[in-house]
C-alpha atoms as a PDB file:
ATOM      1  CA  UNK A   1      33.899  33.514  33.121  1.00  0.00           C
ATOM      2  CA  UNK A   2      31.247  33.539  35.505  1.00  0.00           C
ATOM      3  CA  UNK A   3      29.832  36.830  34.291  1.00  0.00           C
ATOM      4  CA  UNK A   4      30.579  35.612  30.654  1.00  0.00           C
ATOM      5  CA  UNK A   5      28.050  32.339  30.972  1.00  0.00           C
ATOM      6  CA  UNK A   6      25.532  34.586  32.691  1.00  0.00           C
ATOM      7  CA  UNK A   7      26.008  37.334  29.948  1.00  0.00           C
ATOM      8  CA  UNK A   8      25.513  34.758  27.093  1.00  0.00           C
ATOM      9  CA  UNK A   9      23.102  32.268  29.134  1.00  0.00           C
ATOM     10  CA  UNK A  10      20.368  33.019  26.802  1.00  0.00           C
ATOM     11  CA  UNK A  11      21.995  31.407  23.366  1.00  0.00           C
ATOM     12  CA  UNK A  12      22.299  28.126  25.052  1.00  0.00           C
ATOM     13  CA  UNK A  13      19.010  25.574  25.180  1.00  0.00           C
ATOM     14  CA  UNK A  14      17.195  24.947  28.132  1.00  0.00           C
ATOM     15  CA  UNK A  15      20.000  21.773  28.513  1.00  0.00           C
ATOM     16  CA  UNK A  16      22.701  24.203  28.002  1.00  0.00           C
ATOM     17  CA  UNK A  17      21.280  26.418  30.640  1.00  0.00           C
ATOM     18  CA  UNK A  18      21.161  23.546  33.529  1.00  0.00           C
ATOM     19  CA  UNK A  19      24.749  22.907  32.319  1.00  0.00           C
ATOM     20  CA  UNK A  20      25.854  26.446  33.164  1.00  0.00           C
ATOM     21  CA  UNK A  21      24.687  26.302  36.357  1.00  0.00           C
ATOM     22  CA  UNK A  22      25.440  22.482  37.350  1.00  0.00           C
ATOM     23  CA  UNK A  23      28.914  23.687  36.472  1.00  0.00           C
ATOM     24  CA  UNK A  24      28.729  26.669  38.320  1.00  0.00           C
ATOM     25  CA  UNK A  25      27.904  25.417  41.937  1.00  0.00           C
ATOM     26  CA  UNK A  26      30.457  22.282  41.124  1.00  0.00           C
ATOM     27  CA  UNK A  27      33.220  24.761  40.467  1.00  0.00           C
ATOM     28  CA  UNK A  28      32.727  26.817  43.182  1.00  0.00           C
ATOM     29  CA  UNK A  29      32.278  23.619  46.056  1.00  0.00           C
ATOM     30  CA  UNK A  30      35.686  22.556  43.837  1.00  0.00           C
ATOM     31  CA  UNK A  31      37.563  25.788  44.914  1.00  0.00           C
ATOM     32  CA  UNK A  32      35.851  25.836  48.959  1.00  0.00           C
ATOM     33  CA  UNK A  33      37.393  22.213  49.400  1.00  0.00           C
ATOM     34  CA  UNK A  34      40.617  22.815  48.021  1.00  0.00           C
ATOM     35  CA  UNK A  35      43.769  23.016  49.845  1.00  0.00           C
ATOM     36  CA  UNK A  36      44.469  25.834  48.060  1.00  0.00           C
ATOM     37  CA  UNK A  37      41.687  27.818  48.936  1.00  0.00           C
ATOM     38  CA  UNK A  38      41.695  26.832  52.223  1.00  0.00           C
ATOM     39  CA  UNK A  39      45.579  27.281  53.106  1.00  0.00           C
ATOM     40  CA  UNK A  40      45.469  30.721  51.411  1.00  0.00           C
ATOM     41  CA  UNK A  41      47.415  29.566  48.009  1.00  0.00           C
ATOM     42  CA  UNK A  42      48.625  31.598  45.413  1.00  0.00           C
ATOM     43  CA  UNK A  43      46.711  33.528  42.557  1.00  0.00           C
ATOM     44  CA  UNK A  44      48.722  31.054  40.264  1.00  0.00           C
ATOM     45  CA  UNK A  45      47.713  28.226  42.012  1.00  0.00           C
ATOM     46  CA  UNK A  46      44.142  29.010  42.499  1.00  0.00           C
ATOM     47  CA  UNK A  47      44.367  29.712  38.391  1.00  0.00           C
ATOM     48  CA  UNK A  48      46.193  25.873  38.130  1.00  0.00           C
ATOM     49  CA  UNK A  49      43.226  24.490  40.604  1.00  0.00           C
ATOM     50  CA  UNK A  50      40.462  26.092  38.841  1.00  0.00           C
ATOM     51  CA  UNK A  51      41.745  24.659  35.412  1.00  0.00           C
ATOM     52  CA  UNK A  52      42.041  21.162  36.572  1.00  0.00           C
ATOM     53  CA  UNK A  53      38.535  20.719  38.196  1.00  0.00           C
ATOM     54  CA  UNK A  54      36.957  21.823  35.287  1.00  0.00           C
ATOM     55  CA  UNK A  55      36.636  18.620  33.181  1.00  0.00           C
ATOM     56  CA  UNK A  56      35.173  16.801  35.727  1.00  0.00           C
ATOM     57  CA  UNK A  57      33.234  19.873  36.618  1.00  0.00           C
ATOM     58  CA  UNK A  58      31.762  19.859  32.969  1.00  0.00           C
ATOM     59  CA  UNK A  59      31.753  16.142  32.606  1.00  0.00           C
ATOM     60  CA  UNK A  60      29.807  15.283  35.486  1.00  0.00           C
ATOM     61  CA  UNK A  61      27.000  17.852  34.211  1.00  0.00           C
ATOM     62  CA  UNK A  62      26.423  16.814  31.152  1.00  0.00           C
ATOM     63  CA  UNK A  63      29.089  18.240  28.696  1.00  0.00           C
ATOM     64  CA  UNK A  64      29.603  15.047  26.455  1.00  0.00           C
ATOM     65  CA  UNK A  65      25.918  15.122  25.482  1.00  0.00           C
ATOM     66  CA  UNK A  66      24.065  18.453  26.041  1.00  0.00           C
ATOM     67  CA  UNK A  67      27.093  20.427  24.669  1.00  0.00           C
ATOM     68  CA  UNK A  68      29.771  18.520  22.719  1.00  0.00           C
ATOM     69  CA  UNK A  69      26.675  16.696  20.965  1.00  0.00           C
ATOM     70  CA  UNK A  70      23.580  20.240  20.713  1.00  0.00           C
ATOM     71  CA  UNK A  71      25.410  22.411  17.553  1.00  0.00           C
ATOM     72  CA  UNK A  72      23.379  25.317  19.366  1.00  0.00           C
ATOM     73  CA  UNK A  73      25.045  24.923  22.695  1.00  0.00           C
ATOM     74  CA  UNK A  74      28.448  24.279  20.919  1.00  0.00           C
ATOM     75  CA  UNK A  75      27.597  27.588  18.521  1.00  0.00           C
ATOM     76  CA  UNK A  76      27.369  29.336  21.719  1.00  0.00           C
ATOM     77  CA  UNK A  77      30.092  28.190  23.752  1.00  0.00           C
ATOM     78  CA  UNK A  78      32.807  28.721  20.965  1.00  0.00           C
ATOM     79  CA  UNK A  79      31.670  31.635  19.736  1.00  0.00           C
ATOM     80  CA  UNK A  80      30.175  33.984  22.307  1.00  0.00           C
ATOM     81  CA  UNK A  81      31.438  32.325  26.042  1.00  0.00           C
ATOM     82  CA  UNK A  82      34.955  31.648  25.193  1.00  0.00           C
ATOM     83  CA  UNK A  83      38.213  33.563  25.062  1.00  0.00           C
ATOM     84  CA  UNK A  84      40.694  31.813  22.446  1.00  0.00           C
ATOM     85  CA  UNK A  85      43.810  33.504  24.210  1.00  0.00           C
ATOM     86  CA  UNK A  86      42.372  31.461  27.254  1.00  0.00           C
ATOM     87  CA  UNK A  87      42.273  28.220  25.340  1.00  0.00           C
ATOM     88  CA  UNK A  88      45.428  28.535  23.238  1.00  0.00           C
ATOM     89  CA  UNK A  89      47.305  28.063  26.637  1.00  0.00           C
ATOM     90  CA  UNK A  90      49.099  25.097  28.437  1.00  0.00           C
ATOM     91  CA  UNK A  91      46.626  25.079  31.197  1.00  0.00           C
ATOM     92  CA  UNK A  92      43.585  25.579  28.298  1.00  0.00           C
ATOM     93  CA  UNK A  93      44.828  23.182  26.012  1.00  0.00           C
ATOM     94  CA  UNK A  94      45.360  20.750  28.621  1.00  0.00           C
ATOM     95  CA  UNK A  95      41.964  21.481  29.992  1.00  0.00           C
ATOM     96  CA  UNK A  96      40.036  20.786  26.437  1.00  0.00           C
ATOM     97  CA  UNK A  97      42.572  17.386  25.894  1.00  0.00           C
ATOM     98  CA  UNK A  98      40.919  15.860  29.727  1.00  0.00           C
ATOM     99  CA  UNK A  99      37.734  16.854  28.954  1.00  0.00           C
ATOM    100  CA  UNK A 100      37.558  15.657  25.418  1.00  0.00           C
ATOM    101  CA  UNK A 101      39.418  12.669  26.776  1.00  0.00           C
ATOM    102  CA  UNK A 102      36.421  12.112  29.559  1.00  0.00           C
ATOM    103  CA  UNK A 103      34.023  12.356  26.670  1.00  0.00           C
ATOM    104  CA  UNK A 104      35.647   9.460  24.917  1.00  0.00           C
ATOM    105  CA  UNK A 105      35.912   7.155  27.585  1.00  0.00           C
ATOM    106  CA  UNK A 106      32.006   8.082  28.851  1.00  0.00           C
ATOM    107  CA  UNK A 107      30.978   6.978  25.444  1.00  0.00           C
ATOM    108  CA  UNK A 108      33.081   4.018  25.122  1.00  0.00           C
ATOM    109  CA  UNK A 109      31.672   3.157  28.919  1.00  0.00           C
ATOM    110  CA  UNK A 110      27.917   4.084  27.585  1.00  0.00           C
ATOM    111  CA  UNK A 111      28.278   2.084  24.247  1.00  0.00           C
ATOM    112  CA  UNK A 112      29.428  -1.364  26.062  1.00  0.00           C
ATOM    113  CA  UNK A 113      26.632  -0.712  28.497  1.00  0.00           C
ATOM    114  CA  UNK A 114      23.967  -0.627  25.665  1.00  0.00           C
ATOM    115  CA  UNK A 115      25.871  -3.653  24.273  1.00  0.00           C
ATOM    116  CA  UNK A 116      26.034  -5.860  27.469  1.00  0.00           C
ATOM    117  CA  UNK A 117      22.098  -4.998  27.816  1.00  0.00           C
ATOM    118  CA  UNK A 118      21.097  -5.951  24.472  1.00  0.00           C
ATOM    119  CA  UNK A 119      23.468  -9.066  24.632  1.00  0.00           C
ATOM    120  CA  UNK A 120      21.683 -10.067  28.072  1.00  0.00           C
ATOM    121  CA  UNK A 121      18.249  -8.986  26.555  1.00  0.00           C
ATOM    122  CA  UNK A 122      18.657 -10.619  23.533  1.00  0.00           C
ATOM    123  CA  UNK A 123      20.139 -13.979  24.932  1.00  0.00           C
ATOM    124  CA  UNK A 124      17.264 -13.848  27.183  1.00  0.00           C
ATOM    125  CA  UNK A 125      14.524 -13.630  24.268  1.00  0.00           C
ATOM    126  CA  UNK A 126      16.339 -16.552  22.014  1.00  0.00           C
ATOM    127  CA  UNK A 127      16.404 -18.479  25.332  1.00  0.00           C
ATOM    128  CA  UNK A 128      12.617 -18.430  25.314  1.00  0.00           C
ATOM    129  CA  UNK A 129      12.105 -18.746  21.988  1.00  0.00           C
ATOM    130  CA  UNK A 130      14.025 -21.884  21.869  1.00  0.00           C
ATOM    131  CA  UNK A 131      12.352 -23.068  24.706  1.00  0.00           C
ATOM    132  CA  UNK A 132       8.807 -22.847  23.187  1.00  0.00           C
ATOM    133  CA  UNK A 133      10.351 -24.543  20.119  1.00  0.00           C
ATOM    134  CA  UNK A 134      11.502 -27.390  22.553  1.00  0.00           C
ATOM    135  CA  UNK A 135       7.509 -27.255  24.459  1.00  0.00           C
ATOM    136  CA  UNK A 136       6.390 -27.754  20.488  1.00  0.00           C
ATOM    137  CA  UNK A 137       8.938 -30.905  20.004  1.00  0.00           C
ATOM    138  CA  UNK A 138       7.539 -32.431  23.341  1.00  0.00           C
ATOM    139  CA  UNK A 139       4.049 -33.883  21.623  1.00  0.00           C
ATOM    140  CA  UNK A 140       5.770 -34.583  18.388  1.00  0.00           C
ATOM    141  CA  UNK A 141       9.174 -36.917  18.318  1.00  0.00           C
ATOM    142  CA  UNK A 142       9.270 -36.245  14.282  1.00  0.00           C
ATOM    143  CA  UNK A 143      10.069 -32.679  14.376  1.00  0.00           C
ATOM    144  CA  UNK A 144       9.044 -28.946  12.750  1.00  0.00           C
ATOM    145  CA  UNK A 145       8.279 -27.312   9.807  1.00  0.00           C
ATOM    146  CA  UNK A 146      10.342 -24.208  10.540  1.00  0.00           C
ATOM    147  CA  UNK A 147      10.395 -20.794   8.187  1.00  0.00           C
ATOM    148  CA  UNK A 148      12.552 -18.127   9.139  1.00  0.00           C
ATOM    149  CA  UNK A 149      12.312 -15.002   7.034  1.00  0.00           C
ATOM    150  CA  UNK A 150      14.978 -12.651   7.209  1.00  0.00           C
ATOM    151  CA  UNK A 151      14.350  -8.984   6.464  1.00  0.00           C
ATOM    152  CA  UNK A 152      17.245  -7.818   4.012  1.00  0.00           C
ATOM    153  CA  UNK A 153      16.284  -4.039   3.528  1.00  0.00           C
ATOM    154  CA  UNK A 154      18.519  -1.234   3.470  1.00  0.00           C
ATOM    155  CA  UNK A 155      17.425  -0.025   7.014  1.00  0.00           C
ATOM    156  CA  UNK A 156      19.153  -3.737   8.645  1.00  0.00           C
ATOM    157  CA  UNK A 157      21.893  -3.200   7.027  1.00  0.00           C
ATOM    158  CA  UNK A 158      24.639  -5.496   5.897  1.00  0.00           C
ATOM    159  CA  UNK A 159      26.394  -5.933   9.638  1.00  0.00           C
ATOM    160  CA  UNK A 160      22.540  -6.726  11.298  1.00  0.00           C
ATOM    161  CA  UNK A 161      21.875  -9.103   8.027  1.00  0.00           C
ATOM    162  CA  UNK A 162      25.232 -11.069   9.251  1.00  0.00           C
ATOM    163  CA  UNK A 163      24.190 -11.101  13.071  1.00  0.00           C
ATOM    164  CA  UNK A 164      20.770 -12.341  11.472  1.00  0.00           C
ATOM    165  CA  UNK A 165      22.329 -15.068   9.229  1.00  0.00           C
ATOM    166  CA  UNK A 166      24.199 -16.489  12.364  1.00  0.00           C
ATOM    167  CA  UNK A 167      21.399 -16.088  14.597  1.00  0.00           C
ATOM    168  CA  UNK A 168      19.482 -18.576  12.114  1.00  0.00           C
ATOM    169  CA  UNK A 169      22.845 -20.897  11.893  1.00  0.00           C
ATOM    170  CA  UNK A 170      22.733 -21.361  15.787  1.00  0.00           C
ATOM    171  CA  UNK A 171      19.031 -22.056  15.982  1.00  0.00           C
ATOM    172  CA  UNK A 172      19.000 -24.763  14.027  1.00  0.00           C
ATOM    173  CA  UNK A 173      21.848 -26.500  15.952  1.00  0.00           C
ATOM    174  CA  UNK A 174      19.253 -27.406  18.016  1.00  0.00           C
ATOM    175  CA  UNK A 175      17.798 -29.642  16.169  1.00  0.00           C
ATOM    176  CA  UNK A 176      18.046 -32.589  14.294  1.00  0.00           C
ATOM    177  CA  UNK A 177      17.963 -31.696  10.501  1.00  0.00           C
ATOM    178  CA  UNK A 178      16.490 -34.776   8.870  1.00  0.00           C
ATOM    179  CA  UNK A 179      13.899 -35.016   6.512  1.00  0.00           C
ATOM    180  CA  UNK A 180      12.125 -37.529   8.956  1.00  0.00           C
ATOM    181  CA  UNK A 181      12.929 -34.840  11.802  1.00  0.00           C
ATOM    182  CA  UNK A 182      13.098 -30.917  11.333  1.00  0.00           C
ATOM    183  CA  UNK A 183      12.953 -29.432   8.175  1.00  0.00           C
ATOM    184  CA  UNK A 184      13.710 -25.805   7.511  1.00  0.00           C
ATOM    185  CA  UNK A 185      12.800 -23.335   4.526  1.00  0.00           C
ATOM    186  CA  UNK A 186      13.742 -19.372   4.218  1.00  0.00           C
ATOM    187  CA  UNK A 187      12.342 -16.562   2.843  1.00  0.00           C
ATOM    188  CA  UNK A 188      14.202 -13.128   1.978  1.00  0.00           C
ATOM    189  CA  UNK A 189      12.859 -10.449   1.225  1.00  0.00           C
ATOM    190  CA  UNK A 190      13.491  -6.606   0.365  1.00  0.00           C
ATOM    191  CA  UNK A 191      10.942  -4.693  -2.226  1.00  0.00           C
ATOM    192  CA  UNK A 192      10.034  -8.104  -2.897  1.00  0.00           C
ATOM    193  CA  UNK A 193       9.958 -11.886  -1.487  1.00  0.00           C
ATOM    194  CA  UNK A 194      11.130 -15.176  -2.596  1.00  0.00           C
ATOM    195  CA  UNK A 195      12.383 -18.387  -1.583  1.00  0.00           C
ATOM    196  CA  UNK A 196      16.063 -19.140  -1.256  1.00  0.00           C
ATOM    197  CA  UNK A 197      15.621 -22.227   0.840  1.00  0.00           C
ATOM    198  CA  UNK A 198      12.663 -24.665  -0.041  1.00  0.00           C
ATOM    199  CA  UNK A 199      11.156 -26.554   3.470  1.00  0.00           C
ATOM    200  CA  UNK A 200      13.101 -29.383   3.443  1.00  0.00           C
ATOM    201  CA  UNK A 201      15.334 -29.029   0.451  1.00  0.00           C
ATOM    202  CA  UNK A 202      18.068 -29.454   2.747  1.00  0.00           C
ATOM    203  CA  UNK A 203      18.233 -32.097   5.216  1.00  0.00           C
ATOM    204  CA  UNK A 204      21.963 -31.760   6.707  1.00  0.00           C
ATOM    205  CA  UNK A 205      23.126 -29.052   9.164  1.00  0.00           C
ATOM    206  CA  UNK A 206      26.536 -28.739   8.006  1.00  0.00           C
ATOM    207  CA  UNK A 207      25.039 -27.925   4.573  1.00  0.00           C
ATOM    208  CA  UNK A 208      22.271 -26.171   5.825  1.00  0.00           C
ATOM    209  CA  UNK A 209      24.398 -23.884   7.776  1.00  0.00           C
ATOM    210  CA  UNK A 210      26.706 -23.140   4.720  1.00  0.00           C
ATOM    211  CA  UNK A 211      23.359 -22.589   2.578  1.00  0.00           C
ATOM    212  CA  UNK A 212      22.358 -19.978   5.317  1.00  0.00           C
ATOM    213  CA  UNK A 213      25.846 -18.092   5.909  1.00  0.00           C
ATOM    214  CA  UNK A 214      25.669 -18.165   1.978  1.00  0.00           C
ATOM    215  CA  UNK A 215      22.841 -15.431   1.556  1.00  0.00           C
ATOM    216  CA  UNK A 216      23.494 -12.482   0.195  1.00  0.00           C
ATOM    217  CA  UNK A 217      22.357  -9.186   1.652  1.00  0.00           C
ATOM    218  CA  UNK A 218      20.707  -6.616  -1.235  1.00  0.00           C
ATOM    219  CA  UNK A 219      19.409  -3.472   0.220  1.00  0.00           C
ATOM    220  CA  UNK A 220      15.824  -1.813  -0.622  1.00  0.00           C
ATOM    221  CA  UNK A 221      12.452  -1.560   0.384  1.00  0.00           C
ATOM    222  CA  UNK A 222      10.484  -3.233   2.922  1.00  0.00           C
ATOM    223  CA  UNK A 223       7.966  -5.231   2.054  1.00  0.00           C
ATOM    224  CA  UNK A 224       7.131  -7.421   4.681  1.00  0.00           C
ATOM    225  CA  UNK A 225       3.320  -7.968   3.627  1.00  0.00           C
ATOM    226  CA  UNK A 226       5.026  -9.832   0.225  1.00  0.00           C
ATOM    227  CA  UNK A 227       7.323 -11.968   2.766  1.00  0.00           C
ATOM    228  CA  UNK A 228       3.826 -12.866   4.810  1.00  0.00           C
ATOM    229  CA  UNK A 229       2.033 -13.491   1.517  1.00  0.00           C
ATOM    230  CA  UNK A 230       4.665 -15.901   0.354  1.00  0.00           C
ATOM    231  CA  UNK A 231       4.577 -18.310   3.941  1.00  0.00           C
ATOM    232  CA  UNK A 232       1.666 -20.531   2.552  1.00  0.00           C
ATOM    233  CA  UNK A 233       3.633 -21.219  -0.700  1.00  0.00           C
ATOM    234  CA  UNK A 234       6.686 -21.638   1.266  1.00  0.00           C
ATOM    235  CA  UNK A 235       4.663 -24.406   3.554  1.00  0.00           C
ATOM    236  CA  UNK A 236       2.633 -26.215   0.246  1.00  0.00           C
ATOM    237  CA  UNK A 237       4.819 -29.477   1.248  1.00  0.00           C
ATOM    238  CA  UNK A 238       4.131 -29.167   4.546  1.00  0.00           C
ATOM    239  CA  UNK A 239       3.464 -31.877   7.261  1.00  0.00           C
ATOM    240  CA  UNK A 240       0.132 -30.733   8.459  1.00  0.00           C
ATOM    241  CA  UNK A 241      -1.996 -34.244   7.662  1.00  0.00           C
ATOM    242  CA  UNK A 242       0.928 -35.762  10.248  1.00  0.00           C
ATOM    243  CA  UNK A 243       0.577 -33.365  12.864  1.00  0.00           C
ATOM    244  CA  UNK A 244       3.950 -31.807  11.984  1.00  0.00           C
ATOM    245  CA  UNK A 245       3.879 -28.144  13.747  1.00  0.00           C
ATOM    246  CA  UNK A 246       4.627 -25.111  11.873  1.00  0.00           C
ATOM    247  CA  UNK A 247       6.997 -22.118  12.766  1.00  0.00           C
ATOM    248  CA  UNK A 248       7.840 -19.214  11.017  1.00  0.00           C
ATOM    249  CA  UNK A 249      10.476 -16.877  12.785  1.00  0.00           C
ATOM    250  CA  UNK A 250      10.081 -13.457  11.337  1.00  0.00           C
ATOM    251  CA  UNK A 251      13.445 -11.193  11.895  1.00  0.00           C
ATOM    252  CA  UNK A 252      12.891  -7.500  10.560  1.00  0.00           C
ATOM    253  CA  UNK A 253      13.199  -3.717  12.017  1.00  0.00           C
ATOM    254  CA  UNK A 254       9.829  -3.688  11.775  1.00  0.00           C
ATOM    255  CA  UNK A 255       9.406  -0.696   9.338  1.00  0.00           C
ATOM    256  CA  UNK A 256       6.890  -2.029   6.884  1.00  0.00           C
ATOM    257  CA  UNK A 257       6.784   0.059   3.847  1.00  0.00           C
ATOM    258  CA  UNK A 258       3.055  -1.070   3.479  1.00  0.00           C
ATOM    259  CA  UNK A 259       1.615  -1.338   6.725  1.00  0.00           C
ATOM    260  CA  UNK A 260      -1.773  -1.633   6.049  1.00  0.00           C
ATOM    261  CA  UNK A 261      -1.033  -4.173   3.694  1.00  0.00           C
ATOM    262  CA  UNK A 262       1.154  -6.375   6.315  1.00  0.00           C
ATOM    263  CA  UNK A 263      -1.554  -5.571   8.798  1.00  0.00           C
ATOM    264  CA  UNK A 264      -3.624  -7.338   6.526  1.00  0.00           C
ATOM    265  CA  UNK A 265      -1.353 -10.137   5.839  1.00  0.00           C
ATOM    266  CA  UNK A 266      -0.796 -11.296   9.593  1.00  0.00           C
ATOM    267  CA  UNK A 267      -4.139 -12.761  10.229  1.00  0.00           C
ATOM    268  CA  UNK A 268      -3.646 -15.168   7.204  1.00  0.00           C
ATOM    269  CA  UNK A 269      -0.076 -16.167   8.578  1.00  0.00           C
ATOM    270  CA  UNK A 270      -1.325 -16.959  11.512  1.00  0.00           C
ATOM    271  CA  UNK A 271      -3.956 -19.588  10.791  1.00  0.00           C
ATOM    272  CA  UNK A 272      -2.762 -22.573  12.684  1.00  0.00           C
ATOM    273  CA  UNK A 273       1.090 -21.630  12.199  1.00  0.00           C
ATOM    274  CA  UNK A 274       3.216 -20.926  15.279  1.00  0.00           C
ATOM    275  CA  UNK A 275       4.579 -17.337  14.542  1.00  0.00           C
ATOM    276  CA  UNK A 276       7.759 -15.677  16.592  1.00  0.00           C
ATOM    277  CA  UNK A 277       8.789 -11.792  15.741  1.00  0.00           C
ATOM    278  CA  UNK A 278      12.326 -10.408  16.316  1.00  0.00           C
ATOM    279  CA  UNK A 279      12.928  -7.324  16.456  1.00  0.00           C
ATOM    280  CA  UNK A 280      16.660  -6.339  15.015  1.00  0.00           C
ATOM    281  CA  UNK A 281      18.171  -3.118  16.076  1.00  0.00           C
ATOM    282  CA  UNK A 282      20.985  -1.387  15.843  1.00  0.00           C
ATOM    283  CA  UNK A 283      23.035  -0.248  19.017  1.00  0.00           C
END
């Protein structure tokens, strides 16, 4: 097989190519610190040997991404490197069940990786915004004007929209939901904007919280410069002759199907309105 991957070593990508030969050297170190090798083992052995160290072998260089996931390196492998009457063996259907097997688990391993990052990254960021929310509450014992506006295009997606929706339920835990106190107002919007939540309409968590979880996600276009346009409506009852702060917290992917438009839009949003971006992704 050696002479096979170096016959064949030009149909695989530049990735492919490093694979060969990270797989190469780790075979051949496999086989020089074996017992077998060493303690002059059988042909059958050294064949037994040579099939288990493989998954690791391709594993360890790469195989679950630059070959299992490149169709050209997968093309090449099945179709030009590889002897079926090898693979439709004990030892060579073993061999492709521990390597596919590796592949899952390095996945699995990768994917709650990602996850515990993003959960540590994101508690971080809702950690500070809540604690600028708290330095806003420190000059002013009657409360905020608070906006969220949630991004409901089909790019978030229904199972983002959700983590969005609860994200907005446990923020406002944090405060006291009273007309006199906080008062909160959302804005959804897809290929267009509106108001599901007047500022203030609702002056109760519990019910507030039900109002929130009760939004429904619709799919479509993003127009977040329609959103921003709408925030001065949204704040017409605002408490600005009392001092009352306000917030708007913006949750979107960030891909604006007008740009230039909601580049135009943030300035005006802006004007003397505390404004917090967060940006949901999928994992």
């Amino acid at each position: 097989y050696c002479r096979r991957f170096a016959g064949f070593s030009s149909c695989f990508s530049p990735e492919g190519q490093a694979w060969v030969n990270g797989v190469r050297i780790c075979l051949m170190q496999e086989i020089l610190n074996s017992a077998v090798y060493n303690n002059n083992g059988t042909c059958q052995e050294l064949l037994e040997f040579a099939y288990g160290s493989h998954p690791d072998c391709y594993v360890d260089n790469g195989f679950c991404t630059d070959i299992f996931l490149s169709l050209t390196n997968l093309d090449c492998l099945i179709d030009d490197v590889l002897d079926f009457s090898d693979i439709l063996t004990i030892l060579g259907i073993q061999q492709i069940y521990e390597t596919t097997k590796r592949c899952a688990q390095q996945t699995v391993d990768s994917f709650l990786s990602s996850v515990g990052n993003w959960i540590q990254s994101a508690t971080g960021r809702i950690n500070e915004l809540l604690t600028n929310l708290r330095d806003l509450l420190e000059g002013c014992e009657t409360g905020l004007d608070l906006l969220f506006v949630l991004d409901s295009s089909g790019s978030i997606g229904s199972g983002n929209f959700v983590t969005m929706k609860n994200f907005v339920a446990d923020v406002i835990t944090h405060f006291v939901i009273r007309d006199n106190s906080t008062r909160v107002g959302l804005i959804r919007f897809t290929d267009t904007a509106s108001i599901l939540i007047p500022l203030g309409s609702i002056n109760n968590t519990q019910q507030l919280t039900i109002a929130v979880n009760n939004i429904v996600y619709i799919g479509g276009g993003t127009r977040t410069d329609l959103a921003l346009d709408l925030v001065p409506t949204a704040f017409i009852n605002a408490r600005v002759n009392e001092g009352i702060p306000r917030v708007v917290i913006l949750l979107t992917d960030g891909q604006s199907n007008e740009p230039t438009l909601t580049a135009q839009a943030a300035p005006r949003v802006h004007d003397n309105i505390e404004v917090y971006s967060i940006l949901v992704m999928s994992i």
